[in-house]
N, C-alpha and C. Protein backbone atom coordinates (compact mmCIF):
# COMPACT_ATOMS: atom_id res chain seq x y z
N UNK A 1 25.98 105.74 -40.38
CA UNK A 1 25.15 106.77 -40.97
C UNK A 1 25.84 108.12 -40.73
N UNK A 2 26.45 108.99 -41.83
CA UNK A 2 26.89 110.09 -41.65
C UNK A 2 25.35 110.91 -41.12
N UNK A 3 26.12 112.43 -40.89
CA UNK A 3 25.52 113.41 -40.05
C UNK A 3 24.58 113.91 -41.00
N UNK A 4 24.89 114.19 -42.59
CA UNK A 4 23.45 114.56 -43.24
C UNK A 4 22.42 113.28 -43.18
N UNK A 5 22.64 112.05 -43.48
CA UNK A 5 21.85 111.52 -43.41
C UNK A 5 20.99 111.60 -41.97
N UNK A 6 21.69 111.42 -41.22
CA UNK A 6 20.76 111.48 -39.90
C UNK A 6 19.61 112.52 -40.01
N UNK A 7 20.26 113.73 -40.35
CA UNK A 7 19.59 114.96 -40.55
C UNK A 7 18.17 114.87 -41.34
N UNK A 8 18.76 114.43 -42.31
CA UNK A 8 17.57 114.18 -43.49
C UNK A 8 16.35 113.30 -42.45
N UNK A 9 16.68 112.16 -42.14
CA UNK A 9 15.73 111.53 -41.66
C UNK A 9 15.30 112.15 -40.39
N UNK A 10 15.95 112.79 -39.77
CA UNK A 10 14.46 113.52 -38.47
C UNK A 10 14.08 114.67 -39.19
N UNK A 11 14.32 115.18 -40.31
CA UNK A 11 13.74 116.00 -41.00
C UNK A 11 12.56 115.56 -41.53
N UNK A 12 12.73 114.51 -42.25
CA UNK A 12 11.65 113.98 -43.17
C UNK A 12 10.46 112.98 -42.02
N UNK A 13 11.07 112.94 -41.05
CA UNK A 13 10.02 112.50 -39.62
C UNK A 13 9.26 113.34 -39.14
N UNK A 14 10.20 114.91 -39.39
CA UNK A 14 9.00 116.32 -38.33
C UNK A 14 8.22 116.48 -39.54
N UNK A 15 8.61 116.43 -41.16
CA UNK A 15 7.79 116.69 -42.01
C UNK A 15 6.25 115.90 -42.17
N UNK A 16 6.63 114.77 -42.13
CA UNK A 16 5.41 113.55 -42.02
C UNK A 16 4.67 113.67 -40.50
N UNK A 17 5.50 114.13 -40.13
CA UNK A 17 4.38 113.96 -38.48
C UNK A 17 3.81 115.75 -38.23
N UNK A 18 3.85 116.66 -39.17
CA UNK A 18 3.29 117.94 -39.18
C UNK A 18 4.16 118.56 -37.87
N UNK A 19 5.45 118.39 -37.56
CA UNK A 19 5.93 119.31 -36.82
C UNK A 19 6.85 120.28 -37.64
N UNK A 20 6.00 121.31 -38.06
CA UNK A 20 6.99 121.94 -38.94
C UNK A 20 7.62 123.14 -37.92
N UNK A 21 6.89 123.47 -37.08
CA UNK A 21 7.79 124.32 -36.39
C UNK A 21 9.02 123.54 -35.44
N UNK A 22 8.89 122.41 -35.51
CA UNK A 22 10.56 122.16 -34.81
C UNK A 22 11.27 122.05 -36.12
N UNK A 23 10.63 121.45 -36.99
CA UNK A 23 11.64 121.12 -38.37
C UNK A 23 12.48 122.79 -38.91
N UNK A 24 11.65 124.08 -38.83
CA UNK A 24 11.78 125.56 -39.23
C UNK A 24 13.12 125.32 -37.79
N UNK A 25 12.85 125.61 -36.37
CA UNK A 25 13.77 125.82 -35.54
C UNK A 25 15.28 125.29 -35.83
N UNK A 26 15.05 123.96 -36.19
CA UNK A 26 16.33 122.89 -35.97
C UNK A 26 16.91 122.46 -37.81
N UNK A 27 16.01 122.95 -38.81
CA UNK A 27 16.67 122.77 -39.83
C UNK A 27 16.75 123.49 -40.81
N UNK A 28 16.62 124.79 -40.87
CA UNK A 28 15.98 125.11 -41.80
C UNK A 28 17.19 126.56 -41.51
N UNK A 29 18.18 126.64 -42.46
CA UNK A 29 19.17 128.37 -42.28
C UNK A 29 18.31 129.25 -42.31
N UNK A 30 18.81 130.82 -41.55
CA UNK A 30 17.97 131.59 -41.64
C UNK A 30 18.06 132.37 -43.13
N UNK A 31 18.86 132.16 -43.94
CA UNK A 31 18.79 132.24 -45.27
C UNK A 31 18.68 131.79 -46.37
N UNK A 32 17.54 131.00 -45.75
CA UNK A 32 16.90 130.08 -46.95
C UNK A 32 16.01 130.57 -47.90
N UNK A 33 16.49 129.68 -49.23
CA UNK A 33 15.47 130.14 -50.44
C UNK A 33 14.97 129.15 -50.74
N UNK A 34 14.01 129.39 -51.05
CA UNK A 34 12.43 128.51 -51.16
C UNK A 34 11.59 128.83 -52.07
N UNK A 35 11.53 127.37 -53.18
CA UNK A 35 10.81 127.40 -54.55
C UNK A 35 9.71 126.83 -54.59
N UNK A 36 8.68 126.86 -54.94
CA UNK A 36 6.91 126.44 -55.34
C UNK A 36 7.15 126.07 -56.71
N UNK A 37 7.61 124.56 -57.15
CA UNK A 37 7.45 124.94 -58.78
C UNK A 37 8.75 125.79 -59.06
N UNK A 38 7.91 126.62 -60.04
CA UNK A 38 9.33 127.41 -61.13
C UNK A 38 8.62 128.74 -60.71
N UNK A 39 8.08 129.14 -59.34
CA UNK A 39 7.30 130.09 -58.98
C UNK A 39 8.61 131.36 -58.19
N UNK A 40 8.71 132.71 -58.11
CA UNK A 40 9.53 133.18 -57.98
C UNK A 40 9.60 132.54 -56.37
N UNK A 41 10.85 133.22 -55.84
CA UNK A 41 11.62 132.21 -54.49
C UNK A 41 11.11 133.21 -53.12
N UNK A 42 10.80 132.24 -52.10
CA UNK A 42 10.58 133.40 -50.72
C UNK A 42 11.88 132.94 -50.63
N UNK A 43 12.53 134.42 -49.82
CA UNK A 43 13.39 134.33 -49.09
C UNK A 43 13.72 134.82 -47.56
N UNK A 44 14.42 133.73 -46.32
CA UNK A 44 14.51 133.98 -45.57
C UNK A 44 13.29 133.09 -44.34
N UNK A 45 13.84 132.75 -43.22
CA UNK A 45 13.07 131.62 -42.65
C UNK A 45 11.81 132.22 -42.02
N UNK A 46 12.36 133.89 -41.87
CA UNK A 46 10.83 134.51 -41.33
C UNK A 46 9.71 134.14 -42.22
N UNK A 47 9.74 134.38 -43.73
CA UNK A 47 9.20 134.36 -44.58
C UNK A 47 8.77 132.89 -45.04
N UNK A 48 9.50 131.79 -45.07
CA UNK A 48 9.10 130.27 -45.13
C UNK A 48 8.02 130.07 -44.03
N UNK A 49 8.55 130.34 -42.77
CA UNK A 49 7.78 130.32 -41.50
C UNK A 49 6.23 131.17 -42.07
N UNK A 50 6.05 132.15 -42.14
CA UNK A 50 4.66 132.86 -42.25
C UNK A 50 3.84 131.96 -43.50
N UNK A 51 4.33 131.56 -44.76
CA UNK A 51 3.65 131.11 -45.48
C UNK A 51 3.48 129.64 -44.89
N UNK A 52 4.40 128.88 -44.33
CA UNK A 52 3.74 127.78 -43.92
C UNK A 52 2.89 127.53 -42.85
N UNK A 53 2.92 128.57 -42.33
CA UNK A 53 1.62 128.90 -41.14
C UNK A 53 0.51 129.15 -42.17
N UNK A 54 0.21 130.18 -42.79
CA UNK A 54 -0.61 130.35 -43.88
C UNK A 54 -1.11 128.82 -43.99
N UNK A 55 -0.38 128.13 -44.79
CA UNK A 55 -0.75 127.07 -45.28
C UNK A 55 -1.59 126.04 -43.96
N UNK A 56 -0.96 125.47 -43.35
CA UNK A 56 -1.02 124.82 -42.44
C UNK A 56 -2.56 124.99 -42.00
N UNK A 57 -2.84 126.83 -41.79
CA UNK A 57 -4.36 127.01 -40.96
C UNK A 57 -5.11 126.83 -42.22
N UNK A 58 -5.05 126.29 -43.33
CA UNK A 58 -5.96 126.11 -44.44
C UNK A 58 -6.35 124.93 -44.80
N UNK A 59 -5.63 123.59 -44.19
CA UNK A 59 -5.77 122.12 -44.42
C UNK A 59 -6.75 121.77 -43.28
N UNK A 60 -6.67 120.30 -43.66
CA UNK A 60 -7.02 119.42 -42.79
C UNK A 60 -7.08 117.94 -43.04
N UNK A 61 -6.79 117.09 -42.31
CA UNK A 61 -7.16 115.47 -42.71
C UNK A 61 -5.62 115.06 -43.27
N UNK A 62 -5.15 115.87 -42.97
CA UNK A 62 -3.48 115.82 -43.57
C UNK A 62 -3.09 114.34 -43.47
N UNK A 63 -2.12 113.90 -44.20
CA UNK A 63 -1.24 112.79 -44.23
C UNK A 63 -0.10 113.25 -44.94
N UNK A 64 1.31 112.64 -44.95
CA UNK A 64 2.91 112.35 -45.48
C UNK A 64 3.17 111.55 -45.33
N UNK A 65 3.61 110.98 -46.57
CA UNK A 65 4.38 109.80 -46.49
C UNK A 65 5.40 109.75 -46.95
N UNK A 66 6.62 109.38 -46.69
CA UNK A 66 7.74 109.59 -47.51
C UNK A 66 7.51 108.11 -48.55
N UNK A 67 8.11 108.25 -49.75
CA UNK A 67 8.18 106.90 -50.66
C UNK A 67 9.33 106.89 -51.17
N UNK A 68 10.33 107.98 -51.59
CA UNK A 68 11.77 107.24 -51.87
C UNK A 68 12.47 108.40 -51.29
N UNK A 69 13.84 108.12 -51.51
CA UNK A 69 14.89 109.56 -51.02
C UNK A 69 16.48 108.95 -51.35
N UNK A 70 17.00 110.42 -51.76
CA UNK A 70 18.21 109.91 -52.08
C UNK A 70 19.15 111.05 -51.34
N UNK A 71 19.93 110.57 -50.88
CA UNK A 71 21.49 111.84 -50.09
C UNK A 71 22.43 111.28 -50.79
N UNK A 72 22.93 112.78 -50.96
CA UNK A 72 24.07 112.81 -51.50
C UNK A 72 24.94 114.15 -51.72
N UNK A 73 25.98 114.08 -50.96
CA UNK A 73 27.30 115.19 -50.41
C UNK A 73 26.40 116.05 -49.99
N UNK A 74 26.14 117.35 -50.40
CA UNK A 74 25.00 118.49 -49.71
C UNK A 74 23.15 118.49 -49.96
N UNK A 75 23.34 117.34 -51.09
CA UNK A 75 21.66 117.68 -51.66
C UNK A 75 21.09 115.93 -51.22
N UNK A 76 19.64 116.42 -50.95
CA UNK A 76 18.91 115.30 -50.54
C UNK A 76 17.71 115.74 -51.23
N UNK A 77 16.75 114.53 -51.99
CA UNK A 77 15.89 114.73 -52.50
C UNK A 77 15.05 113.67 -51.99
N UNK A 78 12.85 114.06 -51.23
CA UNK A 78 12.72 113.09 -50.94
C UNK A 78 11.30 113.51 -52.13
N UNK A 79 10.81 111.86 -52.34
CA UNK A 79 9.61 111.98 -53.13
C UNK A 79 8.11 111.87 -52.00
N UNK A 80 7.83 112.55 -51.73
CA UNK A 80 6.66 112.62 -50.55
C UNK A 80 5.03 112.43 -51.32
N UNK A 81 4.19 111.69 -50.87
CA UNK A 81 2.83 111.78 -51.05
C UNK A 81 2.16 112.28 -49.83
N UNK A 82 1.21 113.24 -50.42
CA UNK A 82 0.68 113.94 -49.74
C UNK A 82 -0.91 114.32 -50.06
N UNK A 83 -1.66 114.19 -48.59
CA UNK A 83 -2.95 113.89 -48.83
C UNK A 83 -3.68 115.16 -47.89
N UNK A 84 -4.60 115.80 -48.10
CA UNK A 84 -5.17 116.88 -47.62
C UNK A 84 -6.62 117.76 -47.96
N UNK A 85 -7.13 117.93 -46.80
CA UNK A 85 -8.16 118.98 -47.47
C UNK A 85 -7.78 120.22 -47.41
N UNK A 86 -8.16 120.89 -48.33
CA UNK A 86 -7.89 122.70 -48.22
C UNK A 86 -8.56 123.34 -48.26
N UNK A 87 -9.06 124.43 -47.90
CA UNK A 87 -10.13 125.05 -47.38
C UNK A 87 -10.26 125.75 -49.02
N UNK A 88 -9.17 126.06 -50.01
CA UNK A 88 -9.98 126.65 -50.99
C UNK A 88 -9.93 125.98 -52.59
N UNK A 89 -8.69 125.09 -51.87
CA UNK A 89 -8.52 123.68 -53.15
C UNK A 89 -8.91 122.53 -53.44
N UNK A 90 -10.06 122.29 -52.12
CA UNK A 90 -10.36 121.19 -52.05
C UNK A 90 -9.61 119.92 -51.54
N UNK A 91 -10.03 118.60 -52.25
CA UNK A 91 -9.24 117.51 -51.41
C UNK A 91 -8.04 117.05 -52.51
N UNK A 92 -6.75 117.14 -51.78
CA UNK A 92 -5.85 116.55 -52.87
C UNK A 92 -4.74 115.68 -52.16
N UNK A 93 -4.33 115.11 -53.73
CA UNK A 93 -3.93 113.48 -53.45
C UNK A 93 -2.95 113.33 -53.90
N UNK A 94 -1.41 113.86 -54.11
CA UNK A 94 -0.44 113.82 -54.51
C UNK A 94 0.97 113.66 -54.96
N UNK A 95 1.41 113.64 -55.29
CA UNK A 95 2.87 113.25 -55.20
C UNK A 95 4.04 114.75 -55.15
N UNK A 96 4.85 115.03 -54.49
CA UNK A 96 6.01 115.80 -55.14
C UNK A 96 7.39 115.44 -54.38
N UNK A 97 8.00 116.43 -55.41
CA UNK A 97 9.73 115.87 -54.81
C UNK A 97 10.29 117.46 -54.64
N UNK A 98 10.70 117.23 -53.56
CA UNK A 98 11.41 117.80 -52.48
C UNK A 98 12.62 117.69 -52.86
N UNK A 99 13.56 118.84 -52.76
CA UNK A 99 15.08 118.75 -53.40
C UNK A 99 15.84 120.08 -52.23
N UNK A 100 16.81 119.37 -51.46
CA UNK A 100 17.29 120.31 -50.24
C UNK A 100 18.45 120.40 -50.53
N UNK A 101 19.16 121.91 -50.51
CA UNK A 101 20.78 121.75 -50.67
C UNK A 101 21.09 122.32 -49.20
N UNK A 102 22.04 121.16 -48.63
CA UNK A 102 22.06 121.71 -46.80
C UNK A 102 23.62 122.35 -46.99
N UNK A 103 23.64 123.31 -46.06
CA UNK A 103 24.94 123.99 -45.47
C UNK A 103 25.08 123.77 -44.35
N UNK A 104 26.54 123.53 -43.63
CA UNK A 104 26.49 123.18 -42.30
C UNK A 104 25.32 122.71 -41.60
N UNK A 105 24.06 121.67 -41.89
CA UNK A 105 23.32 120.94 -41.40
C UNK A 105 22.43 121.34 -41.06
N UNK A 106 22.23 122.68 -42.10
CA UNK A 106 20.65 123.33 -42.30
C UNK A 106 20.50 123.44 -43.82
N UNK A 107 19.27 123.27 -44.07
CA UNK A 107 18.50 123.85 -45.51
C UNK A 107 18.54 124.98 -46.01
N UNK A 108 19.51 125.14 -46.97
CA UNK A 108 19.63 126.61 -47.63
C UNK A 108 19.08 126.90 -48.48
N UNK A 109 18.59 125.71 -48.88
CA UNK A 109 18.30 125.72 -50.90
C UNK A 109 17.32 124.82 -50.43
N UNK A 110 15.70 125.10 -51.21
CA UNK A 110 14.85 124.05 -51.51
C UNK A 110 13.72 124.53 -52.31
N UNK A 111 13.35 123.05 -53.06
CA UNK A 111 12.52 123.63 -53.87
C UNK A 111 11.49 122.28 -54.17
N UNK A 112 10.33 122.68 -53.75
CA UNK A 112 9.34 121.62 -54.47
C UNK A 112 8.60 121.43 -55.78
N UNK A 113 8.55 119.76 -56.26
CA UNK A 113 8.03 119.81 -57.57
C UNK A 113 6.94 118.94 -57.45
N UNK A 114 6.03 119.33 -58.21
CA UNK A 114 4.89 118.83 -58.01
C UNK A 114 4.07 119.51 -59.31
N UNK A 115 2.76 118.44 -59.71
CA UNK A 115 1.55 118.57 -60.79
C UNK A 115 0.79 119.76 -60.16
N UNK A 116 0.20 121.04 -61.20
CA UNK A 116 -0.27 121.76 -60.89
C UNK A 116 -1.58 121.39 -62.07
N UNK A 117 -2.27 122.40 -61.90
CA UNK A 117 -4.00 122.57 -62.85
C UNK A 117 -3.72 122.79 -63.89
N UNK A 118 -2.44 123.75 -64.26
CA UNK A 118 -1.19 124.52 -65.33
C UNK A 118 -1.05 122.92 -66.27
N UNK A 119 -0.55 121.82 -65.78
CA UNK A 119 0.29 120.81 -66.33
C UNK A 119 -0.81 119.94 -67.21
């Protein structure tokens, strides 16, 4: 198992098990850009970090599951289901795909896709 793969998978382990603050510490560049959709990009890990705190204090009943994933040279894409209550969205039940372009064995590039209310 090369070194991204390894990567990918304790990545996609802190993701499913809600440790996102070791996953932010240990994977994530501090110049990362980060997509919602085709929604404009945060940039920078301070900024990933605050909105996923945001997020995080708004759920509950959480679940991840990973269901497929593919690596390959810098980009890894995983398809995650994801289950949650939200304090202003209610309960949702979903699918999206996750698409990471790593640099030296952090996340520089990512962007999630997923069904919105829009679709």
């Amino acid at each position: 198992m090369n070194n991204l793969t390894k990567a990918v998978y304790k990545f996609n382990e802190l993701v499913a098990t809600f440790k996102y603050e070791e996953a932010h510490n240990t994977f994530y560049h501090e110049s990362v850009v980060k997509h919602e959709n085709e929604n404009a990009p945060s940039v920078g890990l301070d900024t990933h970090r605050k909105e996923m705190d945001v997020f995080l204090s708004r759920i509950s009943n959480a679940s991840a599951e990973v269901l497929n994933m593919i690596i390959s040279d810098d980009i890894s894409a995983t398809e995650w289901r994801y289950k949650f209550d939200h304090t202003e969205w209610g309960k949702r039940d979903f699918k999206q795909l996750s698409v990471q372009r790593w640099k030296d064995g952090k996340i520089i590039h990512e962007r999630h896709h997923y069904q919105t209310e829009n679709w």
